[in-house]
N, C-alpha and C. Protein backbone atom coordinates (compact mmCIF):
# COMPACT_ATOMS: atom_id res chain seq x y z
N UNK A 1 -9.27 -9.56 39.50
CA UNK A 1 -9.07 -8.23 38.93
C UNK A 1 -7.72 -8.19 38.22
N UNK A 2 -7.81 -7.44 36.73
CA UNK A 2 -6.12 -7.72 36.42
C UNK A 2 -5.72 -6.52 36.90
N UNK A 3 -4.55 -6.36 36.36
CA UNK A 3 -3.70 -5.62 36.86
C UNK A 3 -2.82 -5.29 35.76
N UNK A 4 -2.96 -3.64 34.96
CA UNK A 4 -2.89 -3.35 33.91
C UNK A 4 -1.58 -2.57 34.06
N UNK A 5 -0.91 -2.45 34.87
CA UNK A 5 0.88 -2.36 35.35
C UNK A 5 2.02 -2.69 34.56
N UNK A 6 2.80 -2.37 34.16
CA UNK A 6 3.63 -2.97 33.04
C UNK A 6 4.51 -3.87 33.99
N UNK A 7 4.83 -5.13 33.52
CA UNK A 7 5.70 -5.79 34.20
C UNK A 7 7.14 -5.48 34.61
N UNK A 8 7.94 -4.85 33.77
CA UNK A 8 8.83 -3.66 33.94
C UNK A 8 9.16 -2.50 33.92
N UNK A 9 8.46 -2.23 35.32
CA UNK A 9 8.13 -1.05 35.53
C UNK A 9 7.88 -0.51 36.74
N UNK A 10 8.10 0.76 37.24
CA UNK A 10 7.68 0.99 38.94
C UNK A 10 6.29 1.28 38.89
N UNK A 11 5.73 2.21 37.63
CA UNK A 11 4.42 2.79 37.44
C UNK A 11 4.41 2.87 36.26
N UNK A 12 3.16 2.83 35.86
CA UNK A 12 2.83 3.95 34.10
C UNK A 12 3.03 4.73 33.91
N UNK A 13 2.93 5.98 35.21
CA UNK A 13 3.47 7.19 35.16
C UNK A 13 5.13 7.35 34.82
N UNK A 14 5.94 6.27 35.16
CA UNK A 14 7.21 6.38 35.29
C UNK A 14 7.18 6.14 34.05
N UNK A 15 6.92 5.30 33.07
CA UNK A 15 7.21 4.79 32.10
C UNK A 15 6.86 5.99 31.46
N UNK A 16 5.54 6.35 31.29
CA UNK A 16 5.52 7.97 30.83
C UNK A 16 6.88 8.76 30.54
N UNK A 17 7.07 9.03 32.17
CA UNK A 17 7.82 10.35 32.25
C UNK A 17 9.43 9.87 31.72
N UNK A 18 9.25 8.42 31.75
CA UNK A 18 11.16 8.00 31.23
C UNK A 18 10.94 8.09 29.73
N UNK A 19 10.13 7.97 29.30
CA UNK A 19 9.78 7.94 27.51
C UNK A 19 10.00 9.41 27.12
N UNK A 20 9.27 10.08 27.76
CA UNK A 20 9.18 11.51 27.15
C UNK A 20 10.95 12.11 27.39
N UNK A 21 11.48 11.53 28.00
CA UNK A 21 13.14 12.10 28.53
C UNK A 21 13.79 11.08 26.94
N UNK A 22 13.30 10.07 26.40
CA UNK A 22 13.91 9.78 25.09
C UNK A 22 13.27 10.58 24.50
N UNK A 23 12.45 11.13 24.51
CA UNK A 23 11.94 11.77 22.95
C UNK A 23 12.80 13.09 23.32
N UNK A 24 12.61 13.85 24.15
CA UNK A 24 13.34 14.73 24.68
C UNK A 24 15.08 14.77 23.90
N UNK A 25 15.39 13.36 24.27
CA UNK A 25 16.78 13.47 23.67
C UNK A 25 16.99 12.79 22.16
N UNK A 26 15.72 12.54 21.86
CA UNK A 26 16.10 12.38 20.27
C UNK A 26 15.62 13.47 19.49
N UNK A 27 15.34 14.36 20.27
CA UNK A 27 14.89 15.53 19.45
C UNK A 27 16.25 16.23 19.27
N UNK A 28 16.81 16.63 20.06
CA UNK A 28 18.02 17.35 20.62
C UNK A 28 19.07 16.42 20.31
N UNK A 29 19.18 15.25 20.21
CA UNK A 29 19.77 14.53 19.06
C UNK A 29 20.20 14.77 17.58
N UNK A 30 18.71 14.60 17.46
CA UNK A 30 18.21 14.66 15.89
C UNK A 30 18.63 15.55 15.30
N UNK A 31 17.75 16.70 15.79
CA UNK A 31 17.70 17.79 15.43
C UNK A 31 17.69 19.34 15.88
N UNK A 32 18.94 19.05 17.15
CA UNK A 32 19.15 19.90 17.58
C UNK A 32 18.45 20.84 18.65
N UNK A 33 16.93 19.92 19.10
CA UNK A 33 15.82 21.21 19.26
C UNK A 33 15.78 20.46 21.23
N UNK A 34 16.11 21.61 21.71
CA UNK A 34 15.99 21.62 23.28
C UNK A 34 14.68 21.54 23.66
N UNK A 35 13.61 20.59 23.89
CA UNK A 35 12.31 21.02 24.32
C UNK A 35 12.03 21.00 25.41
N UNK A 36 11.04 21.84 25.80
CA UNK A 36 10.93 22.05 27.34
C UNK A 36 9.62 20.93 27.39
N UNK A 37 9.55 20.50 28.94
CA UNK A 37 8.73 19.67 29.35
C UNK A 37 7.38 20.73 29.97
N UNK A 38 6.23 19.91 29.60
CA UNK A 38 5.04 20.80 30.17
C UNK A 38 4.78 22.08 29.42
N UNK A 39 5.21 21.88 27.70
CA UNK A 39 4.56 23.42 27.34
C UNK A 39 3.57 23.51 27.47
N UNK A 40 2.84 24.83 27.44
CA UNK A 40 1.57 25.08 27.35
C UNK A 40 1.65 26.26 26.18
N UNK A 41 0.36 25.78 25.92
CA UNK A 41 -0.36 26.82 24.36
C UNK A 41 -1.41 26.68 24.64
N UNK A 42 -2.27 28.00 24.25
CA UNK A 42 -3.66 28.47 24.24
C UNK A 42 -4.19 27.68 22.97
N UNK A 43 -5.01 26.82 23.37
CA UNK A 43 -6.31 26.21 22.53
C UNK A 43 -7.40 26.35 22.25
N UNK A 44 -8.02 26.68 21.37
CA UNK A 44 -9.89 26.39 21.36
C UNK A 44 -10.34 26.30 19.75
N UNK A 45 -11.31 25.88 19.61
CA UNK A 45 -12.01 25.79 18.36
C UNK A 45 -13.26 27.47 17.87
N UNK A 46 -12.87 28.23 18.90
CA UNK A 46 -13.32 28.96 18.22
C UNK A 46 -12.60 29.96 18.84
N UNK A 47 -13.66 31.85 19.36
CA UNK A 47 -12.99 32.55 20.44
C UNK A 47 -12.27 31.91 21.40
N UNK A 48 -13.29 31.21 22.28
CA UNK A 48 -12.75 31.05 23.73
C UNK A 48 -11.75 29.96 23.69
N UNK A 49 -10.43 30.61 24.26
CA UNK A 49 -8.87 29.80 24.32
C UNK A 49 -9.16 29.15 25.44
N UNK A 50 -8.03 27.93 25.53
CA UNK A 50 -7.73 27.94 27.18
C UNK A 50 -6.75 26.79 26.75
N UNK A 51 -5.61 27.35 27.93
CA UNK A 51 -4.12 26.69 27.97
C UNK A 51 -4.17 24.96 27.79
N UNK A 52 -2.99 24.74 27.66
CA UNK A 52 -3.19 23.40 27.68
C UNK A 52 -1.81 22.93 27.82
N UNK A 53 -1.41 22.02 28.13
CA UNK A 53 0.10 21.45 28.36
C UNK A 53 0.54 20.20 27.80
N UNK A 54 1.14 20.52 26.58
CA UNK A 54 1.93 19.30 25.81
C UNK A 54 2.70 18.71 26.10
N UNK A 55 3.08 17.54 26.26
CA UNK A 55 4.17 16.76 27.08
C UNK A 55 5.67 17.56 26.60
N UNK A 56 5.97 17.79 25.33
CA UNK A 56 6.94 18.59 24.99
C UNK A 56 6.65 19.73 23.66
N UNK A 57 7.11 20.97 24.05
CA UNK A 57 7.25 21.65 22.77
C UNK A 57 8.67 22.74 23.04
N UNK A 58 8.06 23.54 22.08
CA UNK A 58 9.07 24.83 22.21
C UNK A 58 8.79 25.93 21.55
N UNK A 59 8.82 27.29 21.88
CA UNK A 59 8.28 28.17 20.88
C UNK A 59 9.28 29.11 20.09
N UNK A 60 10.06 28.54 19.89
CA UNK A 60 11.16 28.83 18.94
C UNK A 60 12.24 28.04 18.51
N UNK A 61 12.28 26.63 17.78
CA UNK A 61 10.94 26.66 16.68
C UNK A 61 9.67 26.61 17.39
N UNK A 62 8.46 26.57 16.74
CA UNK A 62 7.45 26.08 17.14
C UNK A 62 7.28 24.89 16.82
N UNK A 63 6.98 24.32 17.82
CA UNK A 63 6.69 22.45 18.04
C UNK A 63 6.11 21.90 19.27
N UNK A 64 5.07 21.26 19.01
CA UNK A 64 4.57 20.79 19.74
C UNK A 64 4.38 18.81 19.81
N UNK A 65 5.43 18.29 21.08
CA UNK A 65 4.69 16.89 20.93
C UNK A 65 4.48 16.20 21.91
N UNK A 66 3.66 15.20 21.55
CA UNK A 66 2.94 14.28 22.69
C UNK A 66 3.49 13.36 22.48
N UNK A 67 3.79 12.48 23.65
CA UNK A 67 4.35 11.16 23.52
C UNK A 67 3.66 9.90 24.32
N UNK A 68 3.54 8.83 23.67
CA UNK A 68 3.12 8.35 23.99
C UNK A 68 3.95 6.75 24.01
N UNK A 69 3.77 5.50 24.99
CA UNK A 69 4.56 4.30 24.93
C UNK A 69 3.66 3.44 25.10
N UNK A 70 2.22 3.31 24.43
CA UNK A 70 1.22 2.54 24.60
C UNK A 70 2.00 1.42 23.31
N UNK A 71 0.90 0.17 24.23
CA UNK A 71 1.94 -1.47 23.34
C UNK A 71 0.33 -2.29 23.20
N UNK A 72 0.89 -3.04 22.08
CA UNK A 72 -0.55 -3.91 22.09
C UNK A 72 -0.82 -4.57 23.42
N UNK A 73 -1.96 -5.27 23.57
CA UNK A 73 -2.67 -5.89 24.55
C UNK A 73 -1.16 -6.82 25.00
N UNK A 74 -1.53 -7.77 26.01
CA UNK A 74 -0.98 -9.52 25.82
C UNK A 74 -1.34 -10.16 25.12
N UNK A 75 -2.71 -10.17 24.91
CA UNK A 75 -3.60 -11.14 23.85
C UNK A 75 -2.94 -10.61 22.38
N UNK A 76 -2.35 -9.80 21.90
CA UNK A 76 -2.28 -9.15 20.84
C UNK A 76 -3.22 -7.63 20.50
N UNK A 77 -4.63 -7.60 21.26
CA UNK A 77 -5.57 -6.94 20.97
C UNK A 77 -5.04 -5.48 20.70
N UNK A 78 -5.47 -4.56 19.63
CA UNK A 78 -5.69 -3.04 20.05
C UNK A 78 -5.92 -2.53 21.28
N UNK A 79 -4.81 -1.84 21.96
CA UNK A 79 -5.29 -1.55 23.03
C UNK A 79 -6.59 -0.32 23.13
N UNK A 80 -7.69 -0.53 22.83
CA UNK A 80 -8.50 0.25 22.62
C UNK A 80 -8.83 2.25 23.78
N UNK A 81 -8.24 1.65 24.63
CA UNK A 81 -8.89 2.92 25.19
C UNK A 81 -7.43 4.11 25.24
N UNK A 82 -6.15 3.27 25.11
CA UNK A 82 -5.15 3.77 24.33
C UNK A 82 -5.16 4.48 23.10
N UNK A 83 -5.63 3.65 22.64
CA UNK A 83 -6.09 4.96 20.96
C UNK A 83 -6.80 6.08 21.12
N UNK A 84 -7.64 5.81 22.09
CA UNK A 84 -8.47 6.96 21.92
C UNK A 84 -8.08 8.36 22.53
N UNK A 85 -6.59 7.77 23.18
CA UNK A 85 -6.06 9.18 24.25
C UNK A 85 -5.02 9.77 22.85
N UNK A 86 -4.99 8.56 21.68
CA UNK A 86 -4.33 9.16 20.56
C UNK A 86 -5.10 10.11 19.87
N UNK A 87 -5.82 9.69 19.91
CA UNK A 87 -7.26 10.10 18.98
C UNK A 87 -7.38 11.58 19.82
N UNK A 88 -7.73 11.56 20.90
CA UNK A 88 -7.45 12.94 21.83
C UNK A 88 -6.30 13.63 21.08
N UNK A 89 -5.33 13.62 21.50
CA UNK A 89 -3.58 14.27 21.30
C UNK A 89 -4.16 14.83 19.58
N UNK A 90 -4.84 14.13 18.57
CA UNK A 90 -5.06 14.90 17.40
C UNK A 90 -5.87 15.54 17.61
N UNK A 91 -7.14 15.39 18.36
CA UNK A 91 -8.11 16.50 18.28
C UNK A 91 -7.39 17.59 18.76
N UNK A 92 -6.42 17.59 19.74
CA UNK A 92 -5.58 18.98 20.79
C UNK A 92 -4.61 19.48 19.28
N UNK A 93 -3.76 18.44 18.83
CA UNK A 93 -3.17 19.52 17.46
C UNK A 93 -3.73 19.78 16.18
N UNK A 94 -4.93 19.18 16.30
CA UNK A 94 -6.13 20.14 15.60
C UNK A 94 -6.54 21.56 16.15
N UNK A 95 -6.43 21.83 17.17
CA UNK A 95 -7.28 23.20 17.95
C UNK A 95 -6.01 23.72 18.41
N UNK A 96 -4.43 23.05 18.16
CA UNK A 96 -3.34 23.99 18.87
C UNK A 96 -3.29 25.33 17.30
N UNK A 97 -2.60 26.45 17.36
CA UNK A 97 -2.36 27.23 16.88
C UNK A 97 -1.29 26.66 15.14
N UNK A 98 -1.76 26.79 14.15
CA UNK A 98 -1.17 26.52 12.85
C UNK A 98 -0.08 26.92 13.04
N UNK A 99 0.76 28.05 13.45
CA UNK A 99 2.01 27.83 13.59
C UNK A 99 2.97 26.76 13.79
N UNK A 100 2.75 25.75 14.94
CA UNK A 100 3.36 24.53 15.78
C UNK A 100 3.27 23.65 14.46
N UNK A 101 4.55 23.21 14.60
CA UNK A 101 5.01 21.94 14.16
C UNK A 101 4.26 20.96 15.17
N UNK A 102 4.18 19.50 14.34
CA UNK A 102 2.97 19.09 15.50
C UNK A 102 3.07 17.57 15.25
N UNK A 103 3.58 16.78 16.79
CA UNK A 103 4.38 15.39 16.57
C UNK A 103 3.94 14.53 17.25
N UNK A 104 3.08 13.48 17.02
CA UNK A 104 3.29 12.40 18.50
C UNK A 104 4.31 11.48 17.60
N UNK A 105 4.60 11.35 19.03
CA UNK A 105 5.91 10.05 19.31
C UNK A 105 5.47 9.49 19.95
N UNK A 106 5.71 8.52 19.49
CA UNK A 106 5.51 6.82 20.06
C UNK A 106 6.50 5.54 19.83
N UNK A 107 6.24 4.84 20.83
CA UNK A 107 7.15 3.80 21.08
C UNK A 107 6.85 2.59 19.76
N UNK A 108 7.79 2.14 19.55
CA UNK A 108 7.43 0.84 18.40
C UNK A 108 7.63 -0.37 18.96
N UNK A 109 5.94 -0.88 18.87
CA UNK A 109 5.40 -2.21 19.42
C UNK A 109 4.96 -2.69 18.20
N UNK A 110 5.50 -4.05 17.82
CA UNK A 110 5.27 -5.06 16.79
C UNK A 110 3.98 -5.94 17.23
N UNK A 111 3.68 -6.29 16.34
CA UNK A 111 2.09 -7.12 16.82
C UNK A 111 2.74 -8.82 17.15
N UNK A 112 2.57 -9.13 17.91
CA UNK A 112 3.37 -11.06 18.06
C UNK A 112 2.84 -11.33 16.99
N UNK A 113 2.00 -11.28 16.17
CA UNK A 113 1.37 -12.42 14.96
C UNK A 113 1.11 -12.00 13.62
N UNK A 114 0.90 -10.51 13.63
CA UNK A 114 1.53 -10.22 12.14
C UNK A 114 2.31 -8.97 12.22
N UNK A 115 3.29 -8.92 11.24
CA UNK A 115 4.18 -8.05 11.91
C UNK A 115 3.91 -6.89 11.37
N UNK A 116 3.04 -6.14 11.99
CA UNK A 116 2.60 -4.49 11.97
C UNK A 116 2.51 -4.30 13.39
N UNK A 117 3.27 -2.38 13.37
CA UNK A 117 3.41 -2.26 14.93
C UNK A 117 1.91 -1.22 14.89
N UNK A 118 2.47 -0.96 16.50
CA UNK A 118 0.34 -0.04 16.51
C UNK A 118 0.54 1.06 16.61
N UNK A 119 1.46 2.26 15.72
CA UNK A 119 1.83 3.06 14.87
C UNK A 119 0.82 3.01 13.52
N UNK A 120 1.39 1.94 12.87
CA UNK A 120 0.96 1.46 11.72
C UNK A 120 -0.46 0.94 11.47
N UNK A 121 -0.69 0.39 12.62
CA UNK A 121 -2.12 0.01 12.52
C UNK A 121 -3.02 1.07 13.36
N UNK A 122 -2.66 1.81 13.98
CA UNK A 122 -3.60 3.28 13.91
C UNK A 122 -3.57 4.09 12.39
N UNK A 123 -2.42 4.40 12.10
CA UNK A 123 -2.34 5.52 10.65
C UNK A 123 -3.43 4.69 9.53
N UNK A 124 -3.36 3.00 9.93
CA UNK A 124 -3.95 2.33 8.84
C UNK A 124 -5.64 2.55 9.37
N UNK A 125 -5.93 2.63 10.73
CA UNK A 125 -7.24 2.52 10.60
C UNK A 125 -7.97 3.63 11.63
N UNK A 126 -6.78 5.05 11.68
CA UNK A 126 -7.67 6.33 12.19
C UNK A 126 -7.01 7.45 10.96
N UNK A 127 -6.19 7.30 9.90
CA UNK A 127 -6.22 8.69 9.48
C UNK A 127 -6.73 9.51 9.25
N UNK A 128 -8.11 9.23 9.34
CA UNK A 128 -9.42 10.43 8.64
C UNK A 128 -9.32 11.63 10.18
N UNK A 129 -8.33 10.55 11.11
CA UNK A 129 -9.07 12.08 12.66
C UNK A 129 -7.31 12.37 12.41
N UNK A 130 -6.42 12.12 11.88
CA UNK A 130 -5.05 12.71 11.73
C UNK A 130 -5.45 14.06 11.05
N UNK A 131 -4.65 14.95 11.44
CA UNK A 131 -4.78 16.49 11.22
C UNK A 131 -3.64 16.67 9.82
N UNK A 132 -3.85 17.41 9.46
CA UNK A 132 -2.99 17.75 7.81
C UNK A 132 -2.15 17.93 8.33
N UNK A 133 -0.29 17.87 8.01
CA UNK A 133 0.83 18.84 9.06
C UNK A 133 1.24 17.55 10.26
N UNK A 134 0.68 16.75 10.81
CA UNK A 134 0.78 16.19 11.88
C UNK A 134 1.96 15.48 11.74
N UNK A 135 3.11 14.81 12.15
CA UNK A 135 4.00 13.53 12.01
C UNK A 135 4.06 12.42 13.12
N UNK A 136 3.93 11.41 12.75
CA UNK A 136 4.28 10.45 13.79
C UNK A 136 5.72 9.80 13.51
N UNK A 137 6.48 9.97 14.86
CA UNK A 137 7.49 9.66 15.17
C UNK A 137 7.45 8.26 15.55
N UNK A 138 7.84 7.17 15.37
CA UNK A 138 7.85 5.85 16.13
C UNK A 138 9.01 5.63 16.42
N UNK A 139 9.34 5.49 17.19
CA UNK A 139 11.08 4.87 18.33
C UNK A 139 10.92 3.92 18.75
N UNK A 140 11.83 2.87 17.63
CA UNK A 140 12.81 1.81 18.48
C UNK A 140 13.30 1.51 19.98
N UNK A 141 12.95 1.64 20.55
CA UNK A 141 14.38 1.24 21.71
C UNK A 141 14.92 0.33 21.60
N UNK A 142 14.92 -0.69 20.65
CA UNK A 142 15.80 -1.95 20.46
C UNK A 142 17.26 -0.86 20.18
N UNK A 143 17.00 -0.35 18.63
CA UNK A 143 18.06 -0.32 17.62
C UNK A 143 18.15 1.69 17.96
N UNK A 144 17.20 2.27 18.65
CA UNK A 144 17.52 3.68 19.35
C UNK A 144 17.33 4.67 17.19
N UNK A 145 16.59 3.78 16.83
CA UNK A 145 16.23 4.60 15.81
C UNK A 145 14.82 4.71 15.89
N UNK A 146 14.36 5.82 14.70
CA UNK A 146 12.67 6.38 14.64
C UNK A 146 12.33 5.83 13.18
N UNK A 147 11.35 5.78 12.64
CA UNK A 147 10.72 5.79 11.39
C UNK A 147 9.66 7.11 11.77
N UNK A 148 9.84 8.38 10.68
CA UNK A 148 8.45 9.59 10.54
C UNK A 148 7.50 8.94 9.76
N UNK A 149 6.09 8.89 10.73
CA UNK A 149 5.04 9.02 9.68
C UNK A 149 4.69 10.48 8.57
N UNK A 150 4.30 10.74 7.88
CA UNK A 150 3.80 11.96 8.06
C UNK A 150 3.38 12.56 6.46
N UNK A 151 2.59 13.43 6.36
CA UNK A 151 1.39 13.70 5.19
C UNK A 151 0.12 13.85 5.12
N UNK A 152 -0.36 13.28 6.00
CA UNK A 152 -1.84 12.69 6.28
C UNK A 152 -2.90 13.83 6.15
């Protein structure tokens, strides 16, 4: 059985919750913006709302983002069932409220064999489910800088 654990690491969850404390402070870095952890905003695709909790936002500005520190496989592979929790996070700032500024952040993982990270090779092969308005943030932790995606 493998064992899908990051090698440096206590948990996934930790790695989670230590990632979202950088985005946290490169926001408030960046650009000044204090976000609270665990917003929630009313969602739905039509009448019926129902709350939901973004890893970070704030409602003044309005912003909403998800973060994420998913890395290619070992083999190199797409981590496939990783994308699809990306692929989620757009359907949610598709159905969050047009007001929100609207961000995933993610960690920047280079591919070992050609050098595109899986930032780049999602925008290259899901933009049709990217929402208009959306930005992707990608963070370094080598060099503690970001590259914005964003247009889509």
């Amino acid at each position: 059985m493998k064992n899908f654990q990051r090698d440096d690491s206590i948990s996934n969850a930790h790695v989670g919750r230590d990632f979202e404390e950088v985005a946290r402070d490169y926001f408030l870095q960046t650009e000044g913006l204090p976000l609270q952890k665990n917003f929630t905003v009313e969602i739905g695709a039509n009448i019926v709302k129902k709350r939901r909790r973004f890893d970070l936002g704030s409602e003044e500005p309005a912003i909403l983002v998800e973060c994420k520190s998913h890395r290619w496989t070992e083999t190199g592979n797409m981590p496939s069932a990783k994308v699809t929790v990306w692929n989620e996070s757009m359907f949610y700032f598709h159905l969050a409220p047009s007001r929100y500024r609207k961000v995933l952040f993610v960690i920047r993982h280079v591919h070992s064999r050609r050098a595109e990270s899986l930032a780049e090779c999602y925008i290259k092969n899901y933009s049709h489910l990217i929402p208009a308005g959306v930005s992707i943030i990608e963070f370094d932790e080598t060099s503690s800088s970001a590259k914005v995606f964003k247009q889509f």
